[in-house]
N, C-alpha and C. Protein backbone atom coordinates (compact mmCIF):
# COMPACT_ATOMS: atom_id res chain seq x y z
N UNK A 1 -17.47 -59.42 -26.27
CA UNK A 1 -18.09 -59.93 -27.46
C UNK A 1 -17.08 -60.33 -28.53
N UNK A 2 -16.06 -59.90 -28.93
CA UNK A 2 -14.95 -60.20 -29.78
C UNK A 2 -14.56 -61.37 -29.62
N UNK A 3 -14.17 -62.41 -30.54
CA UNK A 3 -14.10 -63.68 -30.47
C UNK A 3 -14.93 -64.67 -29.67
N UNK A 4 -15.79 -64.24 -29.29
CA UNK A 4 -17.23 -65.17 -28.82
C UNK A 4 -17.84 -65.69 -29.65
N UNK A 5 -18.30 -65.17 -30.65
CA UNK A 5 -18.93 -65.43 -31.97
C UNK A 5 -18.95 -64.76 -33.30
N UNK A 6 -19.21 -64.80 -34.33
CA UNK A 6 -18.98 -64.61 -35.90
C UNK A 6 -20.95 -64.10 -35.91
N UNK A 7 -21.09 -62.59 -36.11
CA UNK A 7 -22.21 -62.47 -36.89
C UNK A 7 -22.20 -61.62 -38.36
N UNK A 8 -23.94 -62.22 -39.20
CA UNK A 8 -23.56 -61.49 -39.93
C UNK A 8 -24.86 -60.17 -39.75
N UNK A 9 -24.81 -59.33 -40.66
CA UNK A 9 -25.70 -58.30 -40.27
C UNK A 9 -26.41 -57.82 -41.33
N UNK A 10 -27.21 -57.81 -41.50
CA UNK A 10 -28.76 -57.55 -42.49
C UNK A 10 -29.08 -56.07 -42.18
N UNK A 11 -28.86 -55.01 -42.95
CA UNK A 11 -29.61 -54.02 -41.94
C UNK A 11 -30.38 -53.80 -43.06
N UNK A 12 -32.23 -53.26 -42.39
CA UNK A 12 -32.87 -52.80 -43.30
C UNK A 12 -32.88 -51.09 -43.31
N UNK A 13 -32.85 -50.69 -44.09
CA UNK A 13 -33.29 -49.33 -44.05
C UNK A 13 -34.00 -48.93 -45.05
N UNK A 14 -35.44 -47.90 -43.73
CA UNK A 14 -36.60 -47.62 -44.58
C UNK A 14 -36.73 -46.38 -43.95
N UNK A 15 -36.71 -45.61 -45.14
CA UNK A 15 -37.37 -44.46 -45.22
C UNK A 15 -38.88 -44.08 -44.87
N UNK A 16 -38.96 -43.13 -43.45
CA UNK A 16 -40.34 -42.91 -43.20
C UNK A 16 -40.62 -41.81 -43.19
N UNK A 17 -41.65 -40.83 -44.04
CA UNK A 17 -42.11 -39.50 -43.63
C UNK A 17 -43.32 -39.89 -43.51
N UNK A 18 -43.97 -38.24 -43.28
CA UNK A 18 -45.46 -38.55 -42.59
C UNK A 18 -45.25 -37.00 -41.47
N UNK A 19 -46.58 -36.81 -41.34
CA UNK A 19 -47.05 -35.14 -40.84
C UNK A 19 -46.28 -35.02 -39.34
N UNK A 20 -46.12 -36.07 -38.40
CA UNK A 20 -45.90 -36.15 -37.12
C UNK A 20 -44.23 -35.60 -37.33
N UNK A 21 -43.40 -36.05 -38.28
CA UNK A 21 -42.08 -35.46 -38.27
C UNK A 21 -41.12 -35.33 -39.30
N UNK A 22 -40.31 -34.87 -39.32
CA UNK A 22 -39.63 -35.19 -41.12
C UNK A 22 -38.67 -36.82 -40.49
N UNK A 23 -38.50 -35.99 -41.76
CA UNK A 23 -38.20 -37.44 -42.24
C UNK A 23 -37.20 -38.56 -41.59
N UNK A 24 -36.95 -39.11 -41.18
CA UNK A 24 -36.07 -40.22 -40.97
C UNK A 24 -35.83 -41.71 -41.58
N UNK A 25 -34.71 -42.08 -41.25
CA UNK A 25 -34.72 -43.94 -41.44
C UNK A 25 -34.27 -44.56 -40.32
N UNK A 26 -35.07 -45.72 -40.37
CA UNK A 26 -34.79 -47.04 -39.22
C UNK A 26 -33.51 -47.49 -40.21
N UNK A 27 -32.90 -47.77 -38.35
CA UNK A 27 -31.90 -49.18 -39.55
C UNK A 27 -32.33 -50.24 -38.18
N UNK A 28 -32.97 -51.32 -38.80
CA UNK A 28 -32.92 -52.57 -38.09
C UNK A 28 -32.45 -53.31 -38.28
N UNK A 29 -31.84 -53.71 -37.29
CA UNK A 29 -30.32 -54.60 -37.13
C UNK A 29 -31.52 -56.13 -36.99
N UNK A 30 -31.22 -56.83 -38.15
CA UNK A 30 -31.48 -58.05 -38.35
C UNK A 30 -30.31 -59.25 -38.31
N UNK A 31 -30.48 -60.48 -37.83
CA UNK A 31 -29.38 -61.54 -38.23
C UNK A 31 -29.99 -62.16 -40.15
N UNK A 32 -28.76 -61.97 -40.59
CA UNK A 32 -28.75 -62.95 -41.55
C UNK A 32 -29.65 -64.26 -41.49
N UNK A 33 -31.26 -64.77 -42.01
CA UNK A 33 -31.76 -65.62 -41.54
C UNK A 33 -30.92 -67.06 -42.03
N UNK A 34 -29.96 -67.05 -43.00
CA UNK A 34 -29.40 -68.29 -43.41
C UNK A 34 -28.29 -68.65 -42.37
N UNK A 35 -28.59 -67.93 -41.11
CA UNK A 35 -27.21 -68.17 -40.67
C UNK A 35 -28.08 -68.96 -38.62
N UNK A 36 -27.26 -69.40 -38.42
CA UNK A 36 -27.83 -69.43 -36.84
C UNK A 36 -27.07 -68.02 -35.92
N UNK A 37 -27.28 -67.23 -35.42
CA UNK A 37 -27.45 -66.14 -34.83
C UNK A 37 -27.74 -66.44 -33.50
N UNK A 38 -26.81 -65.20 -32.37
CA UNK A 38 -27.16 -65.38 -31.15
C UNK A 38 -28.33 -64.82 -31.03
N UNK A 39 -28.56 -63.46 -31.74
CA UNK A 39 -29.76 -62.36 -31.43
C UNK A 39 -30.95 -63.22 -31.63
N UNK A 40 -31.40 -64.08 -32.43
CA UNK A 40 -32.44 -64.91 -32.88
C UNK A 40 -32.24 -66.38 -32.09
N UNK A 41 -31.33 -66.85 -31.45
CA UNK A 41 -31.30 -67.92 -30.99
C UNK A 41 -31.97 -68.04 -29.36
N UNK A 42 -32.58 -68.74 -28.92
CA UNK A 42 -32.99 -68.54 -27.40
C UNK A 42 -31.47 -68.33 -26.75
N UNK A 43 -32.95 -67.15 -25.86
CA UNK A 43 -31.79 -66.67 -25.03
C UNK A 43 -31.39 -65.33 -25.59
N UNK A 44 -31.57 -65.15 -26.55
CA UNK A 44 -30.77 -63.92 -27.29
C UNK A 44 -31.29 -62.85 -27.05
N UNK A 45 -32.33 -62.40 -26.15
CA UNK A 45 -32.63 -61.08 -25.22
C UNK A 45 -31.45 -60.61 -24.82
N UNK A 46 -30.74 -61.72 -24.15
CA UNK A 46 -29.55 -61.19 -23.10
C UNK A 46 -28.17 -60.29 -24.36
N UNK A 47 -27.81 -61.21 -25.69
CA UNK A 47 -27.18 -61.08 -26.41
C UNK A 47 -27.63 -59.07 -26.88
N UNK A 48 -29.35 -58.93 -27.36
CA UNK A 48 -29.49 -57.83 -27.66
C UNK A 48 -29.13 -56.53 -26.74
N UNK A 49 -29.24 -56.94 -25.51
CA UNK A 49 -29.23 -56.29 -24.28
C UNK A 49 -27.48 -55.94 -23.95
N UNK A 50 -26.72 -57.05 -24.50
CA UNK A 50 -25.55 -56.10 -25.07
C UNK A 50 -25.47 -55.42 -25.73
N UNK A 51 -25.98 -55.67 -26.64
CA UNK A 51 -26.19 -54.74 -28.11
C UNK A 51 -26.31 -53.34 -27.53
N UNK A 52 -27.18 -53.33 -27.02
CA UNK A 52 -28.13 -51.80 -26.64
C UNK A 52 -27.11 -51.35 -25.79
N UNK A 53 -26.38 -52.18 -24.39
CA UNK A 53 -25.31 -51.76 -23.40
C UNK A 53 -24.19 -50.62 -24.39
N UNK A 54 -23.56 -51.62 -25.36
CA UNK A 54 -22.48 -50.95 -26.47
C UNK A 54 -23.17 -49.84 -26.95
N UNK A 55 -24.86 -49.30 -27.45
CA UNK A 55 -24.90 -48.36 -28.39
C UNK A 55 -24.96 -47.36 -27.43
N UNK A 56 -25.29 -47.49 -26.06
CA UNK A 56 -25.80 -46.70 -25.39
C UNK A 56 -24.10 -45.59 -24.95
N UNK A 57 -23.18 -46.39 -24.60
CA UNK A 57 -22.04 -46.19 -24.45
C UNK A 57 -21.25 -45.38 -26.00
N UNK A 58 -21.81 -45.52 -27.07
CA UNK A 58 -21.09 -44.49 -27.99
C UNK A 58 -22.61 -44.02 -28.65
N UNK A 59 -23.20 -43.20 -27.90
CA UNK A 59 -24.49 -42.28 -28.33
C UNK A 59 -24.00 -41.44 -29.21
N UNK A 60 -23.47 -40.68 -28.51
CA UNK A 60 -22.62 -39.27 -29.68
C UNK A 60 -21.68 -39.75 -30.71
N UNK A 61 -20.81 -40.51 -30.03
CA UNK A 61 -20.12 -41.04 -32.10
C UNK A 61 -21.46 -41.25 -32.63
N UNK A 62 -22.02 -42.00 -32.55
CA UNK A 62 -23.28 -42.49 -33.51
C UNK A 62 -24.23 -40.90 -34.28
N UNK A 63 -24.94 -40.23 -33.08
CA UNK A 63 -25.74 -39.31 -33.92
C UNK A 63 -24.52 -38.29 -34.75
N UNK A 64 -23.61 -38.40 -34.21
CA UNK A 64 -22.62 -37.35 -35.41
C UNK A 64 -22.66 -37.92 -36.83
N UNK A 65 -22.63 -38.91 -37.08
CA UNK A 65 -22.71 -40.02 -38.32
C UNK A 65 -24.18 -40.05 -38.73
N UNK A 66 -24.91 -40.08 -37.99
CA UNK A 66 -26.32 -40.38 -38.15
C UNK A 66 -26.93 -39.47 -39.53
N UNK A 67 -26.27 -38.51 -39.94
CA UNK A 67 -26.94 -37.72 -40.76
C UNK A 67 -27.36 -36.06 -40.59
N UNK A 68 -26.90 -35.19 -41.90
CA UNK A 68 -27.13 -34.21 -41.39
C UNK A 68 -28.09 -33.18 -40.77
N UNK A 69 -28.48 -32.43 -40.07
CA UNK A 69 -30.02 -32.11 -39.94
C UNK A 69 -30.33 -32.69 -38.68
N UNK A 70 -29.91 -33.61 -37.84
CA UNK A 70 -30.47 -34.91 -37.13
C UNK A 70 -30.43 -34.12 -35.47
N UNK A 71 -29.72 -33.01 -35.74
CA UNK A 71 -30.35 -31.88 -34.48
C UNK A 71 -31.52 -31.30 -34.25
N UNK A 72 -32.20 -31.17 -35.95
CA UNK A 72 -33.22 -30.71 -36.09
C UNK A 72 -34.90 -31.21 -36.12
N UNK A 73 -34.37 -32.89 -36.04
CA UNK A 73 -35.61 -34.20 -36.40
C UNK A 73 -35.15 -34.35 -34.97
N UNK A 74 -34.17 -34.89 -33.87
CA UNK A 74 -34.67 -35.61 -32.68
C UNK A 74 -34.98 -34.33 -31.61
N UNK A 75 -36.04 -34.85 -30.88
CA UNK A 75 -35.92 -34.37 -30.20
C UNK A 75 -37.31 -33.23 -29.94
N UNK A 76 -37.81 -33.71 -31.34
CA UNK A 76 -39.39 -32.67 -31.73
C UNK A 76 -40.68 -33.57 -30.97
N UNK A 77 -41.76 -32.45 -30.94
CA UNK A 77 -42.67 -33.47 -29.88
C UNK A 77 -43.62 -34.56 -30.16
N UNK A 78 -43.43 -35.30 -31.45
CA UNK A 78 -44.33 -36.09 -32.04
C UNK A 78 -43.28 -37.48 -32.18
N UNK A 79 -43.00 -38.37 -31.63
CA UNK A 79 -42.83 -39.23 -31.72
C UNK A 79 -41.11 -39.58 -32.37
N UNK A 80 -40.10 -38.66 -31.15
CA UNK A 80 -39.22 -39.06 -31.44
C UNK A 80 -38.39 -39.04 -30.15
N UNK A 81 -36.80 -39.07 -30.18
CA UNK A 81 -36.16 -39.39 -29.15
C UNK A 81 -35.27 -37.70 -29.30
N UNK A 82 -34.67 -37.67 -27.56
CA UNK A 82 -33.62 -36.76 -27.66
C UNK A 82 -32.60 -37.01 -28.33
N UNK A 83 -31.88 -36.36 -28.65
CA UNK A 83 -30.55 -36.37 -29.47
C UNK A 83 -29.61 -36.26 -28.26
N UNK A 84 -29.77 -35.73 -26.80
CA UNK A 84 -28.62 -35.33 -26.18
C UNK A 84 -28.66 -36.49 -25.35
N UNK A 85 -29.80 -37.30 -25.16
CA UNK A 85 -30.34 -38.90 -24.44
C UNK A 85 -30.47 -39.92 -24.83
N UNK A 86 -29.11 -41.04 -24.58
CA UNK A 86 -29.56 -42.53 -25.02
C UNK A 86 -30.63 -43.11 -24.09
N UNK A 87 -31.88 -44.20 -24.64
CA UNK A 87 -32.93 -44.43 -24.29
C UNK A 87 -33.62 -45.63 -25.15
N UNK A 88 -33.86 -46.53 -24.61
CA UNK A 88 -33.93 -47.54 -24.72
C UNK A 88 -35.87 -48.14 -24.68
N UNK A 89 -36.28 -48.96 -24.98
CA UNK A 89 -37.69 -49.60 -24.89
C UNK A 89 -37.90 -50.53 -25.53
N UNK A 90 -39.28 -51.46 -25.34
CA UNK A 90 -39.64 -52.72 -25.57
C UNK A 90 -41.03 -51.72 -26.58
N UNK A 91 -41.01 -51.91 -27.69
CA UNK A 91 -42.57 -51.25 -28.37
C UNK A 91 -42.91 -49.62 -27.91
N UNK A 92 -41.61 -49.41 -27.61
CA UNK A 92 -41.64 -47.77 -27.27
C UNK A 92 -41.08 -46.74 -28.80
N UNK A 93 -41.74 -46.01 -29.60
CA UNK A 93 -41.72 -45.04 -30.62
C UNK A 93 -40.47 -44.47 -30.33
N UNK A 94 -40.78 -43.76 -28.67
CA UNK A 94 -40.15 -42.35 -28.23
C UNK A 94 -38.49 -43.01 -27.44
N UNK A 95 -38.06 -43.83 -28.03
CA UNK A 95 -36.64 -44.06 -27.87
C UNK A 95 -35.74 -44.46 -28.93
N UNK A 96 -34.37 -44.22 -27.87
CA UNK A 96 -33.10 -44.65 -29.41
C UNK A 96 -33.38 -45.90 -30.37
N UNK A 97 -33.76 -46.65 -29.37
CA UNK A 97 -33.05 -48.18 -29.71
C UNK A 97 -34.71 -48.61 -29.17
N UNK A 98 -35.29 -49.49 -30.09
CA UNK A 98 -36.77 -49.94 -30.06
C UNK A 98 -36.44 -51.40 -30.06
N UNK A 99 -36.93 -52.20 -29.26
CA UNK A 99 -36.93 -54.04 -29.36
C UNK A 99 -38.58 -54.21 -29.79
N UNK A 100 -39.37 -54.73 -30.53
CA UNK A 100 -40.31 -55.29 -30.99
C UNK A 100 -40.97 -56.54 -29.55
N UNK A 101 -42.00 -55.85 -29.87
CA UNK A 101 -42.68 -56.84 -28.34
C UNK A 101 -42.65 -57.99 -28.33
N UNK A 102 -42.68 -58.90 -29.78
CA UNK A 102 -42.47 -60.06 -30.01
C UNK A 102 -40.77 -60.54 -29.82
N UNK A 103 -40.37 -59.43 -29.94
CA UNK A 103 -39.07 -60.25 -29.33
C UNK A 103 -38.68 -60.05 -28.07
N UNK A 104 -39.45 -59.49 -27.16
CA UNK A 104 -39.47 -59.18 -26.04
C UNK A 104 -39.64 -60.90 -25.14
N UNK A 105 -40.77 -60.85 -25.79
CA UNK A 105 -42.18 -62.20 -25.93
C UNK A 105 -41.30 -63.55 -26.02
N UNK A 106 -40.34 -63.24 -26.91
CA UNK A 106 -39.85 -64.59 -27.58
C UNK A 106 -38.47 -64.60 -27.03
N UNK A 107 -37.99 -64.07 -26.27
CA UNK A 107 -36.53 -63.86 -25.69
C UNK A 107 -35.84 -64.06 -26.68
N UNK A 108 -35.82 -63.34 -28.21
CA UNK A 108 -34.97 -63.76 -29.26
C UNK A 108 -35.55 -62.71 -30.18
N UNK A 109 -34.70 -62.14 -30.76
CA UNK A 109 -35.20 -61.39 -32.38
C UNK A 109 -34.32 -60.27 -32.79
N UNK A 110 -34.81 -58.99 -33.30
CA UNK A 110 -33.57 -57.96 -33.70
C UNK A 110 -34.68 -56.59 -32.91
N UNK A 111 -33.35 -55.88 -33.10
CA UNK A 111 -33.96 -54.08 -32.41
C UNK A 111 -33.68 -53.32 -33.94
N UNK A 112 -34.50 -52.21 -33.25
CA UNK A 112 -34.45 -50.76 -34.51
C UNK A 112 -33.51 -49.69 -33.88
N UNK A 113 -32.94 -49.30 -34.69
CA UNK A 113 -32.32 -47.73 -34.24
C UNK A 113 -32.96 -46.89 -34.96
N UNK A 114 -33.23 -46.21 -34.03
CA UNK A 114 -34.39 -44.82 -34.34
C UNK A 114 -33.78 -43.54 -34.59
N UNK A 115 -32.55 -43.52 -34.55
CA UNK A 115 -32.14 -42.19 -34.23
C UNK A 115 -31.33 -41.84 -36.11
N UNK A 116 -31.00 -42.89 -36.72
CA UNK A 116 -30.42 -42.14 -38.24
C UNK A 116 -31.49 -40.98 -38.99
N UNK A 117 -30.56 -40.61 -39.44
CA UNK A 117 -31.85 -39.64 -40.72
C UNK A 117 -31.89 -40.23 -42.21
N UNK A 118 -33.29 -39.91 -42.87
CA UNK A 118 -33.40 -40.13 -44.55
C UNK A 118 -31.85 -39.58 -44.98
N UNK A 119 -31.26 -38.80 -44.74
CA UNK A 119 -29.72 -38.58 -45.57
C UNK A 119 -28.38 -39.44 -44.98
N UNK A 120 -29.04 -39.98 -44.29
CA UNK A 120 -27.40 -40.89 -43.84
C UNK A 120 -26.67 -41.70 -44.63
N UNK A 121 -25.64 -42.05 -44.50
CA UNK A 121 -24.73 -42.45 -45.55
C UNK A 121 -25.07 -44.50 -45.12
N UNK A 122 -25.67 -45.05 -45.86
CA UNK A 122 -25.90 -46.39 -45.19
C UNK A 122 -24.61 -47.49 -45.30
N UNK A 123 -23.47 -46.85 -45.72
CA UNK A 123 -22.49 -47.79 -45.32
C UNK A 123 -21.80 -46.94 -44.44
N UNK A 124 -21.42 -46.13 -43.72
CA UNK A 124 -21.27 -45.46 -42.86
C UNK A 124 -22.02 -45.77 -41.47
N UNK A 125 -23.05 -45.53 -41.42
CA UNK A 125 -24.40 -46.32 -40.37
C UNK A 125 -24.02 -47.67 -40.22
N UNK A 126 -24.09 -48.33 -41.25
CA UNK A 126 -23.52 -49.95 -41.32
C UNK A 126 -22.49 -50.11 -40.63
N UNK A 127 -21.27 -49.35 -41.18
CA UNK A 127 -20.25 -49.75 -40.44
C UNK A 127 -19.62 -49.45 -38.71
N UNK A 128 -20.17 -48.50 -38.86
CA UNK A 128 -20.36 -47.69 -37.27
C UNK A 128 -21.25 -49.03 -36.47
N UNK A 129 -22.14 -49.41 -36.69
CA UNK A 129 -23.04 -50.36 -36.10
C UNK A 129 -22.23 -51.81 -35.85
N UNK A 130 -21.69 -52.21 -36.74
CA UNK A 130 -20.55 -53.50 -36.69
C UNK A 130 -19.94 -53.47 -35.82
N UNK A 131 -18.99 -52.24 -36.00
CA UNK A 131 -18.17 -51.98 -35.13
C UNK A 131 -18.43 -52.04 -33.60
N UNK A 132 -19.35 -50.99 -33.74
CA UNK A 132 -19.83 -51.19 -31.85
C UNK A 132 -20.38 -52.22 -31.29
N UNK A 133 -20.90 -53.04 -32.21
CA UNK A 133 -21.80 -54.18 -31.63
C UNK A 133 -20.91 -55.50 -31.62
N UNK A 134 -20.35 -55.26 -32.88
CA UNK A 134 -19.34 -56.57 -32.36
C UNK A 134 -18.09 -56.61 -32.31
N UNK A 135 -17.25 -55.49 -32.38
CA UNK A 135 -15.55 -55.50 -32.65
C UNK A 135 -15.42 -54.98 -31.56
N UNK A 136 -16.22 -53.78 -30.98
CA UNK A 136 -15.87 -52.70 -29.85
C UNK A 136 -16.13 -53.54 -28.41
N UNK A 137 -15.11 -53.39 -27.37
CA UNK A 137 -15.50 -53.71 -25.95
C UNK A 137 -14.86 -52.89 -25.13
N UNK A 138 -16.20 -52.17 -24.36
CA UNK A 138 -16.48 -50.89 -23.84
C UNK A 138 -15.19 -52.00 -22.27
N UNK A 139 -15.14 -50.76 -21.23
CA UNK A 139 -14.11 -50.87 -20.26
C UNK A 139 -14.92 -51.23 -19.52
N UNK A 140 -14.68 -52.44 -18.18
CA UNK A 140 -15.74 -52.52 -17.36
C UNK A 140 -16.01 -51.45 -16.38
N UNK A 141 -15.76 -51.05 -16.21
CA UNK A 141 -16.10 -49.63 -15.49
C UNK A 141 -17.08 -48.85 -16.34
N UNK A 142 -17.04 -48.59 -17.55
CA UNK A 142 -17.97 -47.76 -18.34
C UNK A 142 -19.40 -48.64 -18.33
N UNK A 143 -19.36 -50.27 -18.88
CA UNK A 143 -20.24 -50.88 -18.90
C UNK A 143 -21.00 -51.04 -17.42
N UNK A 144 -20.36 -51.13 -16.55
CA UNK A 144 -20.94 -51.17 -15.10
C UNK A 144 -22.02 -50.05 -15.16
N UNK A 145 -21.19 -48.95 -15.17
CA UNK A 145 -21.89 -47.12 -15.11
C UNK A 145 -23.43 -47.79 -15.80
N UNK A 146 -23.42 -47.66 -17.11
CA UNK A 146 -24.02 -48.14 -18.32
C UNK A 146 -25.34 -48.74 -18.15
N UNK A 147 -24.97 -50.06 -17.38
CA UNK A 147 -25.86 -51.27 -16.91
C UNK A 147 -26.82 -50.51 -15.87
N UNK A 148 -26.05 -50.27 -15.06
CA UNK A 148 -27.24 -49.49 -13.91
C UNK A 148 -28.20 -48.29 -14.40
N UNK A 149 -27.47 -47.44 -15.27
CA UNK A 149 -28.21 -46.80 -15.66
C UNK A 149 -29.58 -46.69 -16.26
N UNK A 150 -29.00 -47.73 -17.37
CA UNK A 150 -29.95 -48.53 -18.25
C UNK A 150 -31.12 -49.65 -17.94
N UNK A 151 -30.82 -49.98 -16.54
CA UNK A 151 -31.17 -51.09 -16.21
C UNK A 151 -31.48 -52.38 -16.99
N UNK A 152 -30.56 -52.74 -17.68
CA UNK A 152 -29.90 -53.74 -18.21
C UNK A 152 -29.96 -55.17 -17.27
N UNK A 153 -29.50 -55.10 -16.38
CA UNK A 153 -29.02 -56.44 -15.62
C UNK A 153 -28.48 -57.05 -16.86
N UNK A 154 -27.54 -57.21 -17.38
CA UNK A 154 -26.51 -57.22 -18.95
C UNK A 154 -25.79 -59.07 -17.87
């Protein structure tokens, strides 16, 4: 991914509580809409599907950053993910990394990461996310492992 292309990155983060679990935040990795974007451009399933390959490959850097407490929110039985399991879905609650059905639909759009907490540091999250998604390139041997696992076809 490094020198392939220039993105920029929008992340939203929203704070959600509610009885099913404490608290957490999404960060959804959006493209900049003023910009043309692979993730939003046809075709850009395949582009996200790296995305997810890279987060899946640094799980644990990530929830260490993710916020403190975040041993104590994943992993509970109402609608969340393991903390010790990267996990992936199309309109699935109960995983890391969530793709929206419409972008499933549309072979183009952005994913959620499910796994930060309400206390995370959001330029920290931010920058951790850059990094892996577009500066970092995992070894092919790790990504191979990765792909099958994941069932990717990447």
């Amino acid at each position: 991914m490094p020198g392939q292309f220039v993105q920029m990155w929008k992340l939203k983060l929203e704070t959600i509580s509610g009885v099913l679990n404490t608290s957490l935040r999404e960060t959804r990795m959006e493209q900049d809409a003023t910009l043309t974007t692979a993730m939003r451009e046809d075709g850009g399933f395949e582009v996200i599907k790296k995305v997810i390959l890279n987060l899946s490959l640094r799980h644990t850097e990530h929830n260490s950053a993710y916020g403190e407490g975040n041993e104590r929110r994943l992993g509970r039985k109402h609608d969340s993910v393991s903390i010790n399991q990267f996990s992936w879905g199309v309109a699935n609650r109960d995983c890391s990394i969530r793709g929206a059905r419409d972008t499933k639909k549309a072979g183009k759009g952005y994913l959620e990461d499910k796994r930060p907490t309400s206390n995370m540091h959001p330029y920290i999250v931010t920058g951790l996310l850059a990094e892996t998604t577009v500066l970092w390139e995992p070894t092919l041997e790790a990504e191979a492992l990765a792909t099958q696992k994941l069932a990717l076809n990447v």
